[in-house]
Structures are given as C-alpha cells and as structure tokens.
N, C-alpha and C. Protein backbone atom coordinates (compact mmCIF):
# COMPACT_ATOMS: atom_id res chain seq x y z
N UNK A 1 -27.51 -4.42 -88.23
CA UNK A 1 -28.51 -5.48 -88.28
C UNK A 1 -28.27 -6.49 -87.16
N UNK A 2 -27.08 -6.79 -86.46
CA UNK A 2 -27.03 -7.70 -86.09
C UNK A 2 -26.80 -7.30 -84.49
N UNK A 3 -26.90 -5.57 -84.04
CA UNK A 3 -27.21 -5.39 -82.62
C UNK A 3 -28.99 -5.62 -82.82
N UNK A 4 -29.59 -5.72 -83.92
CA UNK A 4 -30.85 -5.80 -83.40
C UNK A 4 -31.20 -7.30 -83.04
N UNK A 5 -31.02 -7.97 -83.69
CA UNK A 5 -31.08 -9.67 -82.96
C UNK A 5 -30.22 -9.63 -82.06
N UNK A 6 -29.61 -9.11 -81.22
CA UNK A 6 -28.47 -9.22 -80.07
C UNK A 6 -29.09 -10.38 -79.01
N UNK A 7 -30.23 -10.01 -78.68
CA UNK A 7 -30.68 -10.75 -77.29
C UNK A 7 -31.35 -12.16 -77.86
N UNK A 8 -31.91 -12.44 -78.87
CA UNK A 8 -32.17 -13.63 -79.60
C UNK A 8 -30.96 -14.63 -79.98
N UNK A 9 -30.28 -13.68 -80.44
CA UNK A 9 -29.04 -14.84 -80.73
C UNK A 9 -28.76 -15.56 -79.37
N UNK A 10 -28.33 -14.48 -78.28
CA UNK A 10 -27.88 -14.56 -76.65
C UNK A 10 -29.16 -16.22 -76.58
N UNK A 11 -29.84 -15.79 -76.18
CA UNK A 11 -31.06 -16.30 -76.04
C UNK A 11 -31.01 -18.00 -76.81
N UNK A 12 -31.11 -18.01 -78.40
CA UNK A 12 -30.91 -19.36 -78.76
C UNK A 12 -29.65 -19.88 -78.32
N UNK A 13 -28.71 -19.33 -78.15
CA UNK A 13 -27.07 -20.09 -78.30
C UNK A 13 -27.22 -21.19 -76.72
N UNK A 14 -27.89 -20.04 -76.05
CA UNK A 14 -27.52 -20.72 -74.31
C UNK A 14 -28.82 -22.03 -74.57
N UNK A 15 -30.13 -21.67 -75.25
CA UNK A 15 -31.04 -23.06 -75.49
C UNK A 15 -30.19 -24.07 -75.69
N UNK A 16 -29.20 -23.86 -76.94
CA UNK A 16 -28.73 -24.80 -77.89
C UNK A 16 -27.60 -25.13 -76.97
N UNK A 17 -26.89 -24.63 -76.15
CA UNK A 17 -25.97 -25.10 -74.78
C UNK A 17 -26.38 -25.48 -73.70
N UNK A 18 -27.88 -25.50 -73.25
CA UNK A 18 -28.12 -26.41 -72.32
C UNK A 18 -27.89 -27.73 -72.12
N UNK A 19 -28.37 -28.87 -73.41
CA UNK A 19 -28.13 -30.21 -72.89
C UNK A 19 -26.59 -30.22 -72.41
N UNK A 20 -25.66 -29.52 -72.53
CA UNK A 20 -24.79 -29.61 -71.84
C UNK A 20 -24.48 -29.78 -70.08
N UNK A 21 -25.53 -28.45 -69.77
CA UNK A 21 -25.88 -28.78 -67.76
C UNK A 21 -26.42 -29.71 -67.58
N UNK A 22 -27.11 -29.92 -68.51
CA UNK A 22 -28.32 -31.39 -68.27
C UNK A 22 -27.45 -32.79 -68.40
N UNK A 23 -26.40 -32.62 -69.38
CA UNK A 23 -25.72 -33.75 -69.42
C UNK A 23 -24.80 -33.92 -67.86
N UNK A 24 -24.28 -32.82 -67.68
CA UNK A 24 -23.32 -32.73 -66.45
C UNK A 24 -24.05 -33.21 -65.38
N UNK A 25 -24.98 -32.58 -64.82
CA UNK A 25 -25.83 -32.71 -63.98
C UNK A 25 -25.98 -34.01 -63.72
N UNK A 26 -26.53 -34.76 -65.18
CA UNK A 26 -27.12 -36.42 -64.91
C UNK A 26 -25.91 -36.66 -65.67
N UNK A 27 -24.40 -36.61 -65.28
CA UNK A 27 -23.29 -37.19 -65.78
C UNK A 27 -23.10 -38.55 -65.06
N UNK A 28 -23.15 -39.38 -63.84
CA UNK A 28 -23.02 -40.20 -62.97
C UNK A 28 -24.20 -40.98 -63.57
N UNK A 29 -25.69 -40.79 -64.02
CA UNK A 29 -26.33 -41.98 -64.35
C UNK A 29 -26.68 -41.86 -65.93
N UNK A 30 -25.42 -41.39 -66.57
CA UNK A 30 -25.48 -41.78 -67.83
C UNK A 30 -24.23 -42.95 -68.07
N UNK A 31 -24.83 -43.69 -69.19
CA UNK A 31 -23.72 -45.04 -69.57
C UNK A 31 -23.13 -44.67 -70.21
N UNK A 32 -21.69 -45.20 -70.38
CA UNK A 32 -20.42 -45.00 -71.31
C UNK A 32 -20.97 -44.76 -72.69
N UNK A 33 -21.94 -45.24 -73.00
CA UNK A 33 -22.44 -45.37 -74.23
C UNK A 33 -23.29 -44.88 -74.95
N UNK A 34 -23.82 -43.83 -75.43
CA UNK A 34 -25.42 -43.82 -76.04
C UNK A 34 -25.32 -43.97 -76.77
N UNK A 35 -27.06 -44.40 -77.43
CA UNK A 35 -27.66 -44.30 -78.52
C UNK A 35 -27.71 -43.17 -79.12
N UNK A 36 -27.03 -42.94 -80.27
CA UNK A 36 -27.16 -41.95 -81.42
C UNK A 36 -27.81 -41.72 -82.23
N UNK A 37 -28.34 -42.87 -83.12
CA UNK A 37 -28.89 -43.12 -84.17
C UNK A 37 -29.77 -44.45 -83.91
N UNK A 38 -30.82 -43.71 -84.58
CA UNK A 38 -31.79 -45.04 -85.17
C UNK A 38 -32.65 -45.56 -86.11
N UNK A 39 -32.38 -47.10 -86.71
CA UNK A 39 -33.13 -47.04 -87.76
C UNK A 39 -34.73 -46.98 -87.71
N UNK A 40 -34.61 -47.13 -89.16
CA UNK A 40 -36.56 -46.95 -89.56
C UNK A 40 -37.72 -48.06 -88.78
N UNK A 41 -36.97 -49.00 -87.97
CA UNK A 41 -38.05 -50.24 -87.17
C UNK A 41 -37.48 -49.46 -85.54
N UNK A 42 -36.59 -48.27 -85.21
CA UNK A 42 -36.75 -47.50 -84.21
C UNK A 42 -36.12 -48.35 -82.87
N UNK A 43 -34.53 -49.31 -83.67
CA UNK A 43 -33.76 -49.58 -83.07
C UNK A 43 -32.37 -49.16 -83.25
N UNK A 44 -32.01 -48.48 -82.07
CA UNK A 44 -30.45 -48.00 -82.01
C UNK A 44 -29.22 -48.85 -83.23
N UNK A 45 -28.64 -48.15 -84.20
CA UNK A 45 -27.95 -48.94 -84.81
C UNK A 45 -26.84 -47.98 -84.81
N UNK A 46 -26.35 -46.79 -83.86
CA UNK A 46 -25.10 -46.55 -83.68
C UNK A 46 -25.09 -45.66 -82.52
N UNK A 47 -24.13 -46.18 -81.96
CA UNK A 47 -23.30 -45.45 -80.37
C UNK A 47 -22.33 -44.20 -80.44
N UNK A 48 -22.72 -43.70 -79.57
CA UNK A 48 -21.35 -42.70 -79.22
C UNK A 48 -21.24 -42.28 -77.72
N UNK A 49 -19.56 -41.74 -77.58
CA UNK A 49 -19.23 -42.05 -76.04
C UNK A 49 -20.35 -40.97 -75.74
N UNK A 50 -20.11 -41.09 -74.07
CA UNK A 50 -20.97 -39.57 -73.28
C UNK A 50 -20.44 -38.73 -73.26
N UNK A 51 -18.95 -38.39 -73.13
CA UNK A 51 -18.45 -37.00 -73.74
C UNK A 51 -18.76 -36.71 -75.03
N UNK A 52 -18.42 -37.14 -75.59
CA UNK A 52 -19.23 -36.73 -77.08
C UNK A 52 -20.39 -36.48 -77.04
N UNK A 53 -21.71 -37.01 -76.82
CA UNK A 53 -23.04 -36.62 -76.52
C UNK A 53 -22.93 -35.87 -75.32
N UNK A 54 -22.25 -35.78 -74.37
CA UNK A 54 -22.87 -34.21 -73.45
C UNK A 54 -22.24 -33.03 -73.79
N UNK A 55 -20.92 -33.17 -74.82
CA UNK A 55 -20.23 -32.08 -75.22
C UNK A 55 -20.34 -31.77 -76.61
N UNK A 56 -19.93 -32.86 -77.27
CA UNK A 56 -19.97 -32.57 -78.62
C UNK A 56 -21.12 -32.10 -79.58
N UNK A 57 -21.88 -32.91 -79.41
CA UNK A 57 -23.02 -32.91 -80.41
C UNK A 57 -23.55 -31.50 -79.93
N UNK A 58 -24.18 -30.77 -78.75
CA UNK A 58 -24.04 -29.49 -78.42
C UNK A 58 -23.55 -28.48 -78.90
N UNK A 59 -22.05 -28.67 -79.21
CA UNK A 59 -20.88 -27.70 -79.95
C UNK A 59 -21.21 -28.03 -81.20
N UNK A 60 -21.38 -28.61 -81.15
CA UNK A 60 -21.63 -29.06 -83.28
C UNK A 60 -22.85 -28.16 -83.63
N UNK A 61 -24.30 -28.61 -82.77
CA UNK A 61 -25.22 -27.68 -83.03
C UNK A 61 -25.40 -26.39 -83.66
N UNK A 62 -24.38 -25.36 -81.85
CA UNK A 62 -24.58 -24.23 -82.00
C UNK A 62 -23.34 -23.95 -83.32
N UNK A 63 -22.58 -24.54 -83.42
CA UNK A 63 -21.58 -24.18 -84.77
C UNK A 63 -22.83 -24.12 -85.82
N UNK A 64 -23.39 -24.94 -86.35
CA UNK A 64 -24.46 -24.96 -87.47
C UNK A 64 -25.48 -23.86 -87.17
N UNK A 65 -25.95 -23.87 -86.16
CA UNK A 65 -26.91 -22.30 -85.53
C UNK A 65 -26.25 -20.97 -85.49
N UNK A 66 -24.73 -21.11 -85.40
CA UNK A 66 -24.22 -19.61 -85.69
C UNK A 66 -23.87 -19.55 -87.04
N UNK A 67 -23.48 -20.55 -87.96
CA UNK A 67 -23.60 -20.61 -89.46
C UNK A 67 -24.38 -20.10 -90.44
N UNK A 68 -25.28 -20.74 -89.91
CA UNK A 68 -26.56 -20.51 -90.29
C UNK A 68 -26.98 -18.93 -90.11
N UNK A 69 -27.23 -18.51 -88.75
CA UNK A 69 -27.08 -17.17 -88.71
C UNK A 69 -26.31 -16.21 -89.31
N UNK A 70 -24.95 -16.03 -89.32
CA UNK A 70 -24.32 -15.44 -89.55
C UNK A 70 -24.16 -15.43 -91.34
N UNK A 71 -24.49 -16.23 -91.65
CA UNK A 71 -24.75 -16.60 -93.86
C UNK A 71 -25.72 -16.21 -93.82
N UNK A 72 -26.93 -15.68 -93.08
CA UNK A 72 -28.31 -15.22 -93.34
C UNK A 72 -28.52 -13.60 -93.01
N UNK A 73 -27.55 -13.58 -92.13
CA UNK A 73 -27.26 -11.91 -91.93
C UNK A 73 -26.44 -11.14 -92.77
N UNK A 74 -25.44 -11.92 -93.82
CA UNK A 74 -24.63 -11.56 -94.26
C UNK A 74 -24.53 -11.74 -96.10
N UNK A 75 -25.89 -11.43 -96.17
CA UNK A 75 -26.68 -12.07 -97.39
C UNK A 75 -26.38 -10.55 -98.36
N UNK A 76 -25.20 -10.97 -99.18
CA UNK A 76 -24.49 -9.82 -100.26
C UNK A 76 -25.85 -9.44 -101.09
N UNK A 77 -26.89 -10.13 -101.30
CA UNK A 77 -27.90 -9.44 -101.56
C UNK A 77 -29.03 -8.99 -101.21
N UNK A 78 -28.55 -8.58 -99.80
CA UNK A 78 -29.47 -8.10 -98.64
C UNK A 78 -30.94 -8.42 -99.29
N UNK A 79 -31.23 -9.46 -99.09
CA UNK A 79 -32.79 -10.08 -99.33
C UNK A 79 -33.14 -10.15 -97.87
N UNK A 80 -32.42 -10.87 -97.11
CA UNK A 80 -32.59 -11.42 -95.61
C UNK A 80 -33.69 -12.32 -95.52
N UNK A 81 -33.24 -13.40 -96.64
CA UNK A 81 -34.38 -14.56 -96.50
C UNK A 81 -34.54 -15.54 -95.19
C-alpha cells in the first residue's frame, strides 16, 4: 500500500519543507522575532525566535503529516479512512 502513494508522500513532505528555503533565502530580512500567534481582534499576542519559525515549526509539521500518514496506512482494520 504504501509503494503506491510513494510519489505523493515524496511530493507533500518537500511542500511541507519548503518554508524552510524560503525562510533561508529571506534569512537576512527576517527579525529576531516573529509573530506566532494571534488573537481574535488579529493582534500578535506571542513571539518566537527565527530559527524556530524557519526550522522548527516546518519539522513539527511534517512530523504531524508523517503521523498522520503513517496511522492512516496502518489502520489494523484496514478501513483506510
């Protein structure tokens, strides 16, 4: 089952690892700081460094996107919901 999604998986993982080039790329005119979070009037009410947002949150993603995958492929009662 899971050589047949082969090139999809390939395919989302590198989506879900791009903001990473994008972060590198525009690494010099990003601030020490971003905005992470925001409340319901759609003002920033928490920060995190730029390594963390050009690296982390990325890696966190695709961890939850291969989770996710891999508990849905591996469904003991082959439903494959």
């Amino acid at each position: 089952m899971m050589k047949k999604y082969k090139k999809q998986l390939i395919l989302s993982s590198i989506v879900t690892l791009l903001p990473i080039l994008i972060g590198l790329f525009l690494w010099n005119r990003l601030p020490d700081t971003i905005a992470t979070h925001f409340g319901s009037d759609n003002v920033a009410n928490d920060w995190s460094s730029k390594p963390f947002v050009v690296f982390g949150l990325p890696l966190i993603l695709l961890g939850i996107h291969l989770f996710c995958l891999f508990t849905t492929m591996n469904d003991p009662k082959k439903k494959h919901q």
